[in-house]
N, C-alpha and C. Protein backbone atom coordinates (compact mmCIF):
# COMPACT_ATOMS: atom_id res chain seq x y z
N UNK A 1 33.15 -99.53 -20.61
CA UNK A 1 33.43 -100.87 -20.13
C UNK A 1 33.17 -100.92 -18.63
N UNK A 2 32.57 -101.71 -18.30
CA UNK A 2 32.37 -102.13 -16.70
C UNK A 2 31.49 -103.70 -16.71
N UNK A 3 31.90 -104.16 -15.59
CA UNK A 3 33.24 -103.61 -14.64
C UNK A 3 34.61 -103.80 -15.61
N UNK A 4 35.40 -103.47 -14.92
CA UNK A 4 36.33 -103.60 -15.26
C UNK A 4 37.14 -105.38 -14.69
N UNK A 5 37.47 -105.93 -15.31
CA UNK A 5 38.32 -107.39 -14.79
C UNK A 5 39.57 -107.62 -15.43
N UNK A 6 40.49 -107.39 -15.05
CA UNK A 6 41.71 -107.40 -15.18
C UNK A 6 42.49 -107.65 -13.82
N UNK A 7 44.01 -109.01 -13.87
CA UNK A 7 44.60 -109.12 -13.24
C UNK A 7 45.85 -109.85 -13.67
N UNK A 8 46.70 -109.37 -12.51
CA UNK A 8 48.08 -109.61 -12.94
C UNK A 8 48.25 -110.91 -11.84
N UNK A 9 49.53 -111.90 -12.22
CA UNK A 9 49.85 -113.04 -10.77
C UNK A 9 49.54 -112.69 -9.30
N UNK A 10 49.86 -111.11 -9.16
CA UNK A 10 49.73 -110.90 -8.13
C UNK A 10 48.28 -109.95 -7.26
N UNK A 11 47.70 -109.32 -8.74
CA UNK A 11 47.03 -108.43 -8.21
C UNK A 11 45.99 -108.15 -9.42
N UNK A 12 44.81 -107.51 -8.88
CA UNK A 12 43.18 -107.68 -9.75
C UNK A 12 43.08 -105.82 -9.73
N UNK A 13 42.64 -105.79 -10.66
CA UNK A 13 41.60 -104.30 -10.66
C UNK A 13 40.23 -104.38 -10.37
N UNK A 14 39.83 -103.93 -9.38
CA UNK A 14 38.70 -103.59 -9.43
C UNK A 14 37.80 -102.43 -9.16
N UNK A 15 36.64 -102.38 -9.19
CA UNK A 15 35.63 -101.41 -9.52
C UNK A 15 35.42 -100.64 -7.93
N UNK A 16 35.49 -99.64 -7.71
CA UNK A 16 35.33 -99.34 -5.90
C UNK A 16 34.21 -99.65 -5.54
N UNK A 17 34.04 -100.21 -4.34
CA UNK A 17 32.38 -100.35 -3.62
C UNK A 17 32.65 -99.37 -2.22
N UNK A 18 31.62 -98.65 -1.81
CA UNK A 18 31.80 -97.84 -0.85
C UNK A 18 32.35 -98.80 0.53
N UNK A 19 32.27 -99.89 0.20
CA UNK A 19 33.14 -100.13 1.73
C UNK A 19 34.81 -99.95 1.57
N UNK A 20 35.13 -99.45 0.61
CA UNK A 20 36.47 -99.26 0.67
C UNK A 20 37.02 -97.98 1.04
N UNK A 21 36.13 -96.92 1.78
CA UNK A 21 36.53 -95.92 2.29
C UNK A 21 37.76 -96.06 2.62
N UNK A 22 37.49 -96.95 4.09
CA UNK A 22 38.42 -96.99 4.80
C UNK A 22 39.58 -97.32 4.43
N UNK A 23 40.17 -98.47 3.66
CA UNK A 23 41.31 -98.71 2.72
C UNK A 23 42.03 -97.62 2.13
N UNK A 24 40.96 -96.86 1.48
CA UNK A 24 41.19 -95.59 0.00
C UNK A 24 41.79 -95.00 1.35
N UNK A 25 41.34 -94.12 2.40
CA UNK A 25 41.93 -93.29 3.40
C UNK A 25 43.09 -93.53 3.78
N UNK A 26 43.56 -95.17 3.81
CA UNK A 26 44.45 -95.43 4.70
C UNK A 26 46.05 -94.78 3.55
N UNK A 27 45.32 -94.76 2.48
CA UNK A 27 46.25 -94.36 0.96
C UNK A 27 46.57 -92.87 1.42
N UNK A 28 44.94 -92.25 0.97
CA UNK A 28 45.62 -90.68 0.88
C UNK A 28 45.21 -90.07 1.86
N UNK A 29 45.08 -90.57 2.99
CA UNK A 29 45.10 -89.82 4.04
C UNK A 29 46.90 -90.30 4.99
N UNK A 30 47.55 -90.50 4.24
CA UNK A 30 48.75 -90.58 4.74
C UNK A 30 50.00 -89.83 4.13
N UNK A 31 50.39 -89.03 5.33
CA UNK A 31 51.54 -87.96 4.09
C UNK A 31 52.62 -88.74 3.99
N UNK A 32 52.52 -89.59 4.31
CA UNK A 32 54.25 -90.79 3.89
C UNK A 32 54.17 -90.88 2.30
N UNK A 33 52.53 -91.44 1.62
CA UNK A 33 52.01 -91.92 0.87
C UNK A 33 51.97 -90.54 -0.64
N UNK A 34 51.09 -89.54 0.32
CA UNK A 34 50.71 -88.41 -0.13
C UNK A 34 52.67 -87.41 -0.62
N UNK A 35 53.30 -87.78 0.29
CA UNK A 35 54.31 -86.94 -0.11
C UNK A 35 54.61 -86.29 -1.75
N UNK A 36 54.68 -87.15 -2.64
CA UNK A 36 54.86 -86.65 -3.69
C UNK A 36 53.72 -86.84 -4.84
N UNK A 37 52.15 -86.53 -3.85
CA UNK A 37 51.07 -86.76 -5.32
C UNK A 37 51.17 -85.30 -5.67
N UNK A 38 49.90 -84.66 -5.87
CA UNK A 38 49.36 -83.50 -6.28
C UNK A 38 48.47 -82.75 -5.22
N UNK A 39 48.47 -83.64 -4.21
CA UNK A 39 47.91 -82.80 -3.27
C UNK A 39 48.23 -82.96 -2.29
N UNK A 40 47.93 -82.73 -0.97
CA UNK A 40 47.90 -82.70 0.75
C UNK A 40 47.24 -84.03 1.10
N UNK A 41 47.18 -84.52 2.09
CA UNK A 41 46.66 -85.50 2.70
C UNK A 41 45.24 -85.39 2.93
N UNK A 42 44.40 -86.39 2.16
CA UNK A 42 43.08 -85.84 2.07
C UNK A 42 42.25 -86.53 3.88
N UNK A 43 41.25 -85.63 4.26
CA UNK A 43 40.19 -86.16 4.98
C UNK A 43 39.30 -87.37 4.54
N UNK A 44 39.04 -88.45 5.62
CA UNK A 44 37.80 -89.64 5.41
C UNK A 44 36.76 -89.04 4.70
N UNK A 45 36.43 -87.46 5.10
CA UNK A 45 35.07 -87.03 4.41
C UNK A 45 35.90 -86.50 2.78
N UNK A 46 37.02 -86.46 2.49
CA UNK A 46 37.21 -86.11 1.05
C UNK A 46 37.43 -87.20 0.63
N UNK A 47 37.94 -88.60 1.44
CA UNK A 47 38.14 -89.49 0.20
C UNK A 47 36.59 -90.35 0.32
N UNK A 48 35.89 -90.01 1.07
CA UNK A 48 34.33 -90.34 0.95
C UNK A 48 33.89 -89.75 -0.15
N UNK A 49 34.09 -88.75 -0.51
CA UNK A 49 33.52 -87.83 -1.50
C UNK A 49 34.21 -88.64 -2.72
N UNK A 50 35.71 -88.93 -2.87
CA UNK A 50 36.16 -89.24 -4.77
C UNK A 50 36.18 -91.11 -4.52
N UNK A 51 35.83 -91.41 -3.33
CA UNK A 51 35.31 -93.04 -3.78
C UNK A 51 33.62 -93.07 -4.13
N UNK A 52 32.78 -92.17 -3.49
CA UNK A 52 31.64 -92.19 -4.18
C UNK A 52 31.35 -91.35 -5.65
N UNK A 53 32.19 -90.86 -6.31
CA UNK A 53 32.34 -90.04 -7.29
C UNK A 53 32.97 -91.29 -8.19
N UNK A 54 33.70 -92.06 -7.59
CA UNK A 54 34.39 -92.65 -8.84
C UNK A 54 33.43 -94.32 -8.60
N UNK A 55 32.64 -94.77 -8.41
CA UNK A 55 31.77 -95.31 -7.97
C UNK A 55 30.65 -94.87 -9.07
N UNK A 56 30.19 -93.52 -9.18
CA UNK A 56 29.04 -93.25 -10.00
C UNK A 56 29.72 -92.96 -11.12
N UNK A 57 30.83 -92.35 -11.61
CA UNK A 57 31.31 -92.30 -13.05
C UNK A 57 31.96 -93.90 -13.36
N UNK A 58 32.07 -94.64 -12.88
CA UNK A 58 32.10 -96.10 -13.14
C UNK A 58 30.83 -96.48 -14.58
N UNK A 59 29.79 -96.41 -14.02
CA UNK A 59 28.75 -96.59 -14.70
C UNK A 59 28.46 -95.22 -15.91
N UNK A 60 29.02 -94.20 -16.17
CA UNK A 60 28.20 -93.03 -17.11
C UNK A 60 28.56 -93.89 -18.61
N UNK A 61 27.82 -92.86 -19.57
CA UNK A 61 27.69 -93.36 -21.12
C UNK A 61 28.08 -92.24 -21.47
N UNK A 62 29.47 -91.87 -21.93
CA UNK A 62 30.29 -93.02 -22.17
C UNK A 62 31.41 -92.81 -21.16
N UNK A 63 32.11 -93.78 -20.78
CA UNK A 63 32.90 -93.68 -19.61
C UNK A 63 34.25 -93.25 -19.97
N UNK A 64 34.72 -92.24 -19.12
CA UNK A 64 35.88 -91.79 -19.52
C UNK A 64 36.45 -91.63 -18.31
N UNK A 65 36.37 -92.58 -17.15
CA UNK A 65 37.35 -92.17 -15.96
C UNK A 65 37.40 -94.03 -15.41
N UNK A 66 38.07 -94.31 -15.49
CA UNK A 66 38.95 -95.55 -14.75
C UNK A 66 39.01 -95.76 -13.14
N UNK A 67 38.61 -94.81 -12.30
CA UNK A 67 39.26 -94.85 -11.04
C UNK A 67 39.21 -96.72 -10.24
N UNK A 68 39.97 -97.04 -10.11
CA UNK A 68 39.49 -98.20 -9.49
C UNK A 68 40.69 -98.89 -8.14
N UNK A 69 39.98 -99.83 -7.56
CA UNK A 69 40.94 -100.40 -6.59
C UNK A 69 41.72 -101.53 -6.96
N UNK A 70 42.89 -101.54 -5.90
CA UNK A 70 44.27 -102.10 -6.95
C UNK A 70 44.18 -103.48 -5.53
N UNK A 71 44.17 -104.81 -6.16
CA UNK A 71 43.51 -105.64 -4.54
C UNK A 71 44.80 -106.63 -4.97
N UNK A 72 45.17 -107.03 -4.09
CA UNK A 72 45.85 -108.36 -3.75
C UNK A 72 44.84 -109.69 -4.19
N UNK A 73 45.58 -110.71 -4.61
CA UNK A 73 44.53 -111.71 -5.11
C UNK A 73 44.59 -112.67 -4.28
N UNK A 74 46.08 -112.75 -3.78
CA UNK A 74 45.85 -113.70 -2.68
C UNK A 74 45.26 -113.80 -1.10
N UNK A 75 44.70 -112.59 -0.95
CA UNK A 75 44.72 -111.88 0.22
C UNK A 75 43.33 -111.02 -0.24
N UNK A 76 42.97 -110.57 -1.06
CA UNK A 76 41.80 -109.50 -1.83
C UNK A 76 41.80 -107.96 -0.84
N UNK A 77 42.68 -107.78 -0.21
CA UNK A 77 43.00 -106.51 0.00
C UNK A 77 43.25 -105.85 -0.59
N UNK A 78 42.87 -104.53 -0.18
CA UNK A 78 43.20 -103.54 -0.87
C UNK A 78 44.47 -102.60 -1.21
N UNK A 79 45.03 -102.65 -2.05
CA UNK A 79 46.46 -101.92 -2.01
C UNK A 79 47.26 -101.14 -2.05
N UNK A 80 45.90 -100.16 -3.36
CA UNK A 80 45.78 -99.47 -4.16
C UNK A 80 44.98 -98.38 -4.71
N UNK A 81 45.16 -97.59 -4.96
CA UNK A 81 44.04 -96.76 -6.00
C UNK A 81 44.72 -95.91 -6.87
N UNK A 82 43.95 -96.78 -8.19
CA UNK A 82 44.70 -96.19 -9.49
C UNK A 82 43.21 -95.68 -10.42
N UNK A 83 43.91 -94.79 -11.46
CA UNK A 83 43.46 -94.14 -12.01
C UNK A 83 43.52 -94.19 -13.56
N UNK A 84 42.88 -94.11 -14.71
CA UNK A 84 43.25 -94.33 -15.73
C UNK A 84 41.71 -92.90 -16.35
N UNK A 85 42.36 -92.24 -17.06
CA UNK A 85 41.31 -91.19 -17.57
C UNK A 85 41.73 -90.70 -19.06
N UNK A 86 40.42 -90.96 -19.55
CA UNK A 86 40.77 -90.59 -20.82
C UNK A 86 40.98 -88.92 -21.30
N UNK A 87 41.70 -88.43 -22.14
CA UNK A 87 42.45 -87.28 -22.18
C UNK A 87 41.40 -86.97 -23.70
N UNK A 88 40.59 -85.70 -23.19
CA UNK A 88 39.81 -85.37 -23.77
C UNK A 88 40.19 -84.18 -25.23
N UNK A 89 41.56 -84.15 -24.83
CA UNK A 89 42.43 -83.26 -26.06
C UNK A 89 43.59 -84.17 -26.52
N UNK A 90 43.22 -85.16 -26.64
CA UNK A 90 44.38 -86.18 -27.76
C UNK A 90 43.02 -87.19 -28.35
N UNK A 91 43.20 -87.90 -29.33
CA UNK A 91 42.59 -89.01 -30.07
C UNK A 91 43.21 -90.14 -29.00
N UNK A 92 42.16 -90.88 -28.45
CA UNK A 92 42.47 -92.15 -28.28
C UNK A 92 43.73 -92.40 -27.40
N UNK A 93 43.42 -91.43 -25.88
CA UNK A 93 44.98 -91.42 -25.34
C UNK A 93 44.26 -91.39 -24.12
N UNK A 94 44.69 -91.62 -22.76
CA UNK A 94 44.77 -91.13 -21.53
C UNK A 94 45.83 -90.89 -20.76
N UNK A 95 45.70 -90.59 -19.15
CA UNK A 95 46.75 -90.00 -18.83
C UNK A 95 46.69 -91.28 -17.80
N UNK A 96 47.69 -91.81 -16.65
CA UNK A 96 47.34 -92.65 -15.57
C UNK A 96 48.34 -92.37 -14.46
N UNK A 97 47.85 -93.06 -13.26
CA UNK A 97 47.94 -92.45 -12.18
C UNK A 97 47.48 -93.53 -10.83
N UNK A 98 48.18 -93.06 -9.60
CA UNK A 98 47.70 -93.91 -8.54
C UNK A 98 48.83 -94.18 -7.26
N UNK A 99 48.55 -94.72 -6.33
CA UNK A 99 48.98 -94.53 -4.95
C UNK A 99 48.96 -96.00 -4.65
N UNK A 100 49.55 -96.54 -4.60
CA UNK A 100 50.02 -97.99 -3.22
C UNK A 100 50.28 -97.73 -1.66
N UNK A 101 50.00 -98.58 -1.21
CA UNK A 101 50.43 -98.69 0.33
C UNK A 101 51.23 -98.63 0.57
N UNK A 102 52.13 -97.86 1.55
CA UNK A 102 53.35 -97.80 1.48
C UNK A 102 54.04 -98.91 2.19
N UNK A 103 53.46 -100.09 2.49
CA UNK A 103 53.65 -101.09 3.34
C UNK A 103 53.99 -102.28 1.73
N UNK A 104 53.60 -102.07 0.61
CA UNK A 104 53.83 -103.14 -0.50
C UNK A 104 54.80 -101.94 -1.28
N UNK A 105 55.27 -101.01 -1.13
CA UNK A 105 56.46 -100.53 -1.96
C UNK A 105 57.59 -101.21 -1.97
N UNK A 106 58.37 -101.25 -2.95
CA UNK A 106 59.50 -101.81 -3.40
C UNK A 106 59.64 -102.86 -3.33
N UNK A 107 58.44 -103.87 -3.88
CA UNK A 107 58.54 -104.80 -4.39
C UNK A 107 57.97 -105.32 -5.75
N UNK A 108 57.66 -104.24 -6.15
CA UNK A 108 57.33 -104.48 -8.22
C UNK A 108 55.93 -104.30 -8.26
N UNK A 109 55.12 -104.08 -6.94
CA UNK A 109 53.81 -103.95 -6.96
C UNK A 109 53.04 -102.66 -7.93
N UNK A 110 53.92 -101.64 -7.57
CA UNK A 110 53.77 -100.28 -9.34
C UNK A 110 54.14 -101.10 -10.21
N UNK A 111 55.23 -101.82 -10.32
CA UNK A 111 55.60 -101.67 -12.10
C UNK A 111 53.81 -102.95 -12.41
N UNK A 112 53.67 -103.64 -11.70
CA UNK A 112 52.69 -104.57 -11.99
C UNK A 112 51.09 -103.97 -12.28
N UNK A 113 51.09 -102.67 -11.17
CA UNK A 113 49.83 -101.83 -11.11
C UNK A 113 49.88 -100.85 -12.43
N UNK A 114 50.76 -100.37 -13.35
CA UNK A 114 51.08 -99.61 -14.20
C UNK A 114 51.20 -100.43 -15.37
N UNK A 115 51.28 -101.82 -15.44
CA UNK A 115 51.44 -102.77 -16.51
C UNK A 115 50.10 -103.07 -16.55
N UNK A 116 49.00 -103.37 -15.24
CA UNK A 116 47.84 -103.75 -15.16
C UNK A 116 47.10 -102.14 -16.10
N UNK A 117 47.52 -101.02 -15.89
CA UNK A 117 46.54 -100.08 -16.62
C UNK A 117 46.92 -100.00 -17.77
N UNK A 118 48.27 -100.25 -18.28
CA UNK A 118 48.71 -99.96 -19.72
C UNK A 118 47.78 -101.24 -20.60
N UNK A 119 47.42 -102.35 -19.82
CA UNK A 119 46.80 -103.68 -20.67
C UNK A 119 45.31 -102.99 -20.99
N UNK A 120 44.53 -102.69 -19.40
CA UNK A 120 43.80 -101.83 -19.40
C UNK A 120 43.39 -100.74 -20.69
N UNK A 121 43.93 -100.39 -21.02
CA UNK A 121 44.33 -99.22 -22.17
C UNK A 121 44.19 -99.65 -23.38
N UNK A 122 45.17 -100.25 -23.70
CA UNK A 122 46.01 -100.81 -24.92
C UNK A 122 44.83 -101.84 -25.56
N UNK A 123 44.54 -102.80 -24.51
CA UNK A 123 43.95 -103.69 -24.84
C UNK A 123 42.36 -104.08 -24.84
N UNK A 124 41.74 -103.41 -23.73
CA UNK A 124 40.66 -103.33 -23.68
C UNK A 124 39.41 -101.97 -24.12
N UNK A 125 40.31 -100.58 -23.84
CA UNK A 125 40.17 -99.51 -24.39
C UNK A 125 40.17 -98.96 -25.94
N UNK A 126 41.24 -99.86 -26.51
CA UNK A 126 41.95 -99.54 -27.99
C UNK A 126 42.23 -97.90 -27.79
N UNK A 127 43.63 -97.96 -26.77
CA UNK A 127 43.88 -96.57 -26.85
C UNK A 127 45.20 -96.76 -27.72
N UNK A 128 45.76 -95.59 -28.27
CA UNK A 128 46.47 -95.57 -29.14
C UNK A 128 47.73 -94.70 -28.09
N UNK A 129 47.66 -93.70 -27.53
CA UNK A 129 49.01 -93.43 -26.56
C UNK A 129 48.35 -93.36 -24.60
N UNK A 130 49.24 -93.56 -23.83
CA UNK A 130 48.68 -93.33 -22.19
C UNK A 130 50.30 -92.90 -21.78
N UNK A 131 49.98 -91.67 -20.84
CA UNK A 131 51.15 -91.12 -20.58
C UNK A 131 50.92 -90.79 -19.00
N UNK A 132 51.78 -90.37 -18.30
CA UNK A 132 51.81 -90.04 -16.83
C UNK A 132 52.39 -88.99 -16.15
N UNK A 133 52.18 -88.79 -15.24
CA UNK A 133 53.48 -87.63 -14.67
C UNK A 133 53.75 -87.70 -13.52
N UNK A 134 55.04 -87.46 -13.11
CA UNK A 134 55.24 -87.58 -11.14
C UNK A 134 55.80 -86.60 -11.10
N UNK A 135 56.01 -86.46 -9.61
CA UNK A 135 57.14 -85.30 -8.47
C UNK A 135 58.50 -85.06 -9.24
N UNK A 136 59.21 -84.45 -9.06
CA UNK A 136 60.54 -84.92 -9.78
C UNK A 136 61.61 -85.15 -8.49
N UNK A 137 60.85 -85.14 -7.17
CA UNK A 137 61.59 -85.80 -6.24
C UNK A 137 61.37 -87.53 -6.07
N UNK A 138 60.02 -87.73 -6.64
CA UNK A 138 59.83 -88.97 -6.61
C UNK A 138 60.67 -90.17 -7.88
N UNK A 139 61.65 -90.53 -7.03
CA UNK A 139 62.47 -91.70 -8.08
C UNK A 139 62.21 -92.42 -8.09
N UNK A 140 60.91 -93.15 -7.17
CA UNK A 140 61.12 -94.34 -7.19
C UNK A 140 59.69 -94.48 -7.88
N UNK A 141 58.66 -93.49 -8.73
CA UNK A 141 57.47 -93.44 -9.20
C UNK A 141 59.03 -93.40 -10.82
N UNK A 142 59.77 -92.82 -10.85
CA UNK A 142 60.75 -93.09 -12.05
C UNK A 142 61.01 -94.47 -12.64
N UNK A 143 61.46 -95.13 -11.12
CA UNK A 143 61.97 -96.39 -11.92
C UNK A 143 60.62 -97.15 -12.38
N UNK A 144 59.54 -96.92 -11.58
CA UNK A 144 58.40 -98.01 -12.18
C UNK A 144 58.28 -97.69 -13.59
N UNK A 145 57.94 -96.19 -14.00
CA UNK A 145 57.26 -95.85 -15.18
C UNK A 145 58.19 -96.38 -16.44
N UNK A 146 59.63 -96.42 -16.19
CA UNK A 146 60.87 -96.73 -16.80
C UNK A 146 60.79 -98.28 -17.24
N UNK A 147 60.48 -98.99 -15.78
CA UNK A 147 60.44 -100.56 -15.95
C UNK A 147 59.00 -100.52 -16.72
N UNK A 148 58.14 -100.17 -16.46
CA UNK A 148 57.18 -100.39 -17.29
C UNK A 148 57.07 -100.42 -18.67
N UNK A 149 58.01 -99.87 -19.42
CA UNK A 149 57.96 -99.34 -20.66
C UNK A 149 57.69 -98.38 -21.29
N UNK A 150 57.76 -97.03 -20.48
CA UNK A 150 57.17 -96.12 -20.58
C UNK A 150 58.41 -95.10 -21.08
N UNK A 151 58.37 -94.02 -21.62
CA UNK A 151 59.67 -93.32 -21.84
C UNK A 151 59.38 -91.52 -21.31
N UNK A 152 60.67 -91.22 -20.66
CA UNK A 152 60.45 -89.74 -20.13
C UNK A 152 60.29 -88.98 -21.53
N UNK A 153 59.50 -88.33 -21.16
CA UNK A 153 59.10 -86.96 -22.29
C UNK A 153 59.44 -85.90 -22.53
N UNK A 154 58.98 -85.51 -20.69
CA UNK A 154 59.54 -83.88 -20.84
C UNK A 154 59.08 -83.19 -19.51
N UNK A 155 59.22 -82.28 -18.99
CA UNK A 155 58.71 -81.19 -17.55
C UNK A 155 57.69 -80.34 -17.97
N UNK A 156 56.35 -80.33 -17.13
CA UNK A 156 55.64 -79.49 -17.28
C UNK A 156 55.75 -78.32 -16.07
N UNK A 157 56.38 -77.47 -16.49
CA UNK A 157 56.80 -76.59 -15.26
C UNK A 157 55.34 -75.74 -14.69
N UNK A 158 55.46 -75.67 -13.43
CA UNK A 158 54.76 -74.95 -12.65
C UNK A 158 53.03 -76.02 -12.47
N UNK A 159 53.40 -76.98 -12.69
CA UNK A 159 52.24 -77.81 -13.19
C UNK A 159 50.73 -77.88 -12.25
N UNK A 160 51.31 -78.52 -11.29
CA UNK A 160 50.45 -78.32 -9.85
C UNK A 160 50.83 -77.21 -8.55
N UNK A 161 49.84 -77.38 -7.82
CA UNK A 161 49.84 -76.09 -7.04
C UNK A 161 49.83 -77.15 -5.64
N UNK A 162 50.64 -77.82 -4.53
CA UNK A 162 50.73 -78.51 -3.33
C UNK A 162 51.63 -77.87 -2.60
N UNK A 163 51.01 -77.99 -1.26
CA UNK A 163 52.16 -77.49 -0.32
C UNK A 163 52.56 -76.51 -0.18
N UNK A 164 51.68 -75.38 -0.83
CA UNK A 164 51.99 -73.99 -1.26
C UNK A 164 53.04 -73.37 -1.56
N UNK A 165 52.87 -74.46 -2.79
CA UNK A 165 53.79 -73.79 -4.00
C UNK A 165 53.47 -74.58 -5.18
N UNK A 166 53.94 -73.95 -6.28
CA UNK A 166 53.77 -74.78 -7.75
C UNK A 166 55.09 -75.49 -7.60
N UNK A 167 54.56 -77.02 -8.29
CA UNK A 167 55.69 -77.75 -8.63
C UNK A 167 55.64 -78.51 -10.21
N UNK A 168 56.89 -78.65 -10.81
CA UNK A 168 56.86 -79.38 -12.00
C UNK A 168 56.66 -80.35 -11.41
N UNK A 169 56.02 -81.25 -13.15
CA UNK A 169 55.69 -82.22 -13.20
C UNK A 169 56.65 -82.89 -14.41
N UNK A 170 57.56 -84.48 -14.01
CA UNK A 170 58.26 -84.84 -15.05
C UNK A 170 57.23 -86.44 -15.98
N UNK A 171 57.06 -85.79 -17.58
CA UNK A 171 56.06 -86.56 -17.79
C UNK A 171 56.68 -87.90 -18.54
N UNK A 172 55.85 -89.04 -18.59
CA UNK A 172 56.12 -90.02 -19.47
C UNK A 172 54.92 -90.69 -20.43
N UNK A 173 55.15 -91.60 -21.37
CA UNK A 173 54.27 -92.02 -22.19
C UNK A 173 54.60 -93.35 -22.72
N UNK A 174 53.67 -93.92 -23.47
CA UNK A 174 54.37 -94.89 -24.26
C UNK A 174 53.12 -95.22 -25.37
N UNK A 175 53.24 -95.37 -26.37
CA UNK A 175 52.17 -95.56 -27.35
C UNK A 175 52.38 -97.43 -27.73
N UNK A 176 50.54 -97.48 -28.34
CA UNK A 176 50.36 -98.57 -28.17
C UNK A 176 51.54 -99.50 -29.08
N UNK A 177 52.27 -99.25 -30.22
CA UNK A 177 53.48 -99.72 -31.05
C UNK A 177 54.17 -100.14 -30.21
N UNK A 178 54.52 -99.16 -29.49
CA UNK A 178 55.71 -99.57 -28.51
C UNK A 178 55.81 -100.51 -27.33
N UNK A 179 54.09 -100.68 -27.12
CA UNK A 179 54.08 -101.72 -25.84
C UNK A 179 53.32 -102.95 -26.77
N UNK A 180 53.37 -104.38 -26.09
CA UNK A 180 53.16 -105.51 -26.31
C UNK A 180 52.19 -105.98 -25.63
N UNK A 181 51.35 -107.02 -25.98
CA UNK A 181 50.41 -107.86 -25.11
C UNK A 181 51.78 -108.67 -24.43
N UNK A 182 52.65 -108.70 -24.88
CA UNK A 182 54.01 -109.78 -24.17
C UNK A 182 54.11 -108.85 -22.97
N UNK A 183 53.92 -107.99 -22.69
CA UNK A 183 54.36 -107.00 -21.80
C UNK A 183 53.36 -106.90 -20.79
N UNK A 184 51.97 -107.82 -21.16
CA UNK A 184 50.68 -107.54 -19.95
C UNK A 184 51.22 -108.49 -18.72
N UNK A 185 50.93 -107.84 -17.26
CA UNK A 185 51.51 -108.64 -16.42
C UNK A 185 51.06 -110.00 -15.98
């Protein structure tokens, strides 16, 4: 599928164009932001590298990576970068993922960006389960996945390697039964 067009009252998915370096950087090149992903605070020349990477797997046959930008509609800024990838060892499942500005946190802008990929999924994909995982210091990546409809699963211990050290990962899911088109944002 491409592009991708999907949007919620407040906010659109879209497809990255290389002028969004600078935006994507302002994401993960910030350890406020970066604190509880999977990695360190990336360089302009590394997030140059996975916005032109997710830019050319946009277009492959057959597409199995989602990466896209999360924009304000009233404003078409950028907010976001989320992730949606299909999980090449389940039937009809992916995993999802993604970073906001830390300047639009705690105001429903995840649970809306996580409702925007589950529609994504569910609805345009015909996936049958999409599951996630965070920090287990991060609570407030908890309450979204929670408000979203999503249900905790379980700990994948020793999961990622940041900050030099391994850290669990606490996972969630929700299969397509369980979520609703009533539920798209």
């Amino acid at each position: 599928m491409y592009p991708v067009d999907r949007h919620s009252a407040r906010l659109s998915l879209r497809e990255l164009v290389i002028d969004d370096v600078e935006a994507v950087h302002s994401i993960y090149g910030s350890p406020e932001v970066t604190e509880h992903l999977s990695f360190a605070p990336r360089s302009r020349t590394e997030v140059e590298g996975i916005v032109s990477r997710s830019i050319a797997s946009a277009t492959a046959s057959p597409r199995d990576e989602y990466a896209l930008a999360l924009v304000a509609r009233d404003s078409g800024e950028l907010t976001g970068y989320v992730r949606l990838a299909l999980d090449p060892h389940q039937q009809r499942a992916a995993t999802i993922g993604g970073a906001l500005r830390s300047d639009f946190w705690g105001r429903g802008y995840g649970r809306e960006a996580v409702r925007l990929l589950l529609a994504l999924g569910f609805l345009d994909l015909d996936l049958h389960r999409v599951w996630a995982a965070r920090a287990p210091m991060n609570t407030a990546s908890a309450k979204t996945l929670l408000a979203s409809g999503m249900t905790e699963e379980g700990v994948i211990r020793g999961h990622v390697h940041v900050h030099g050290a391994w850290r669990d990962s606490i996972t969630y899911g929700i299969l397509l039964e369980e979520w609703s088109a009533g539920d798209e944002p």
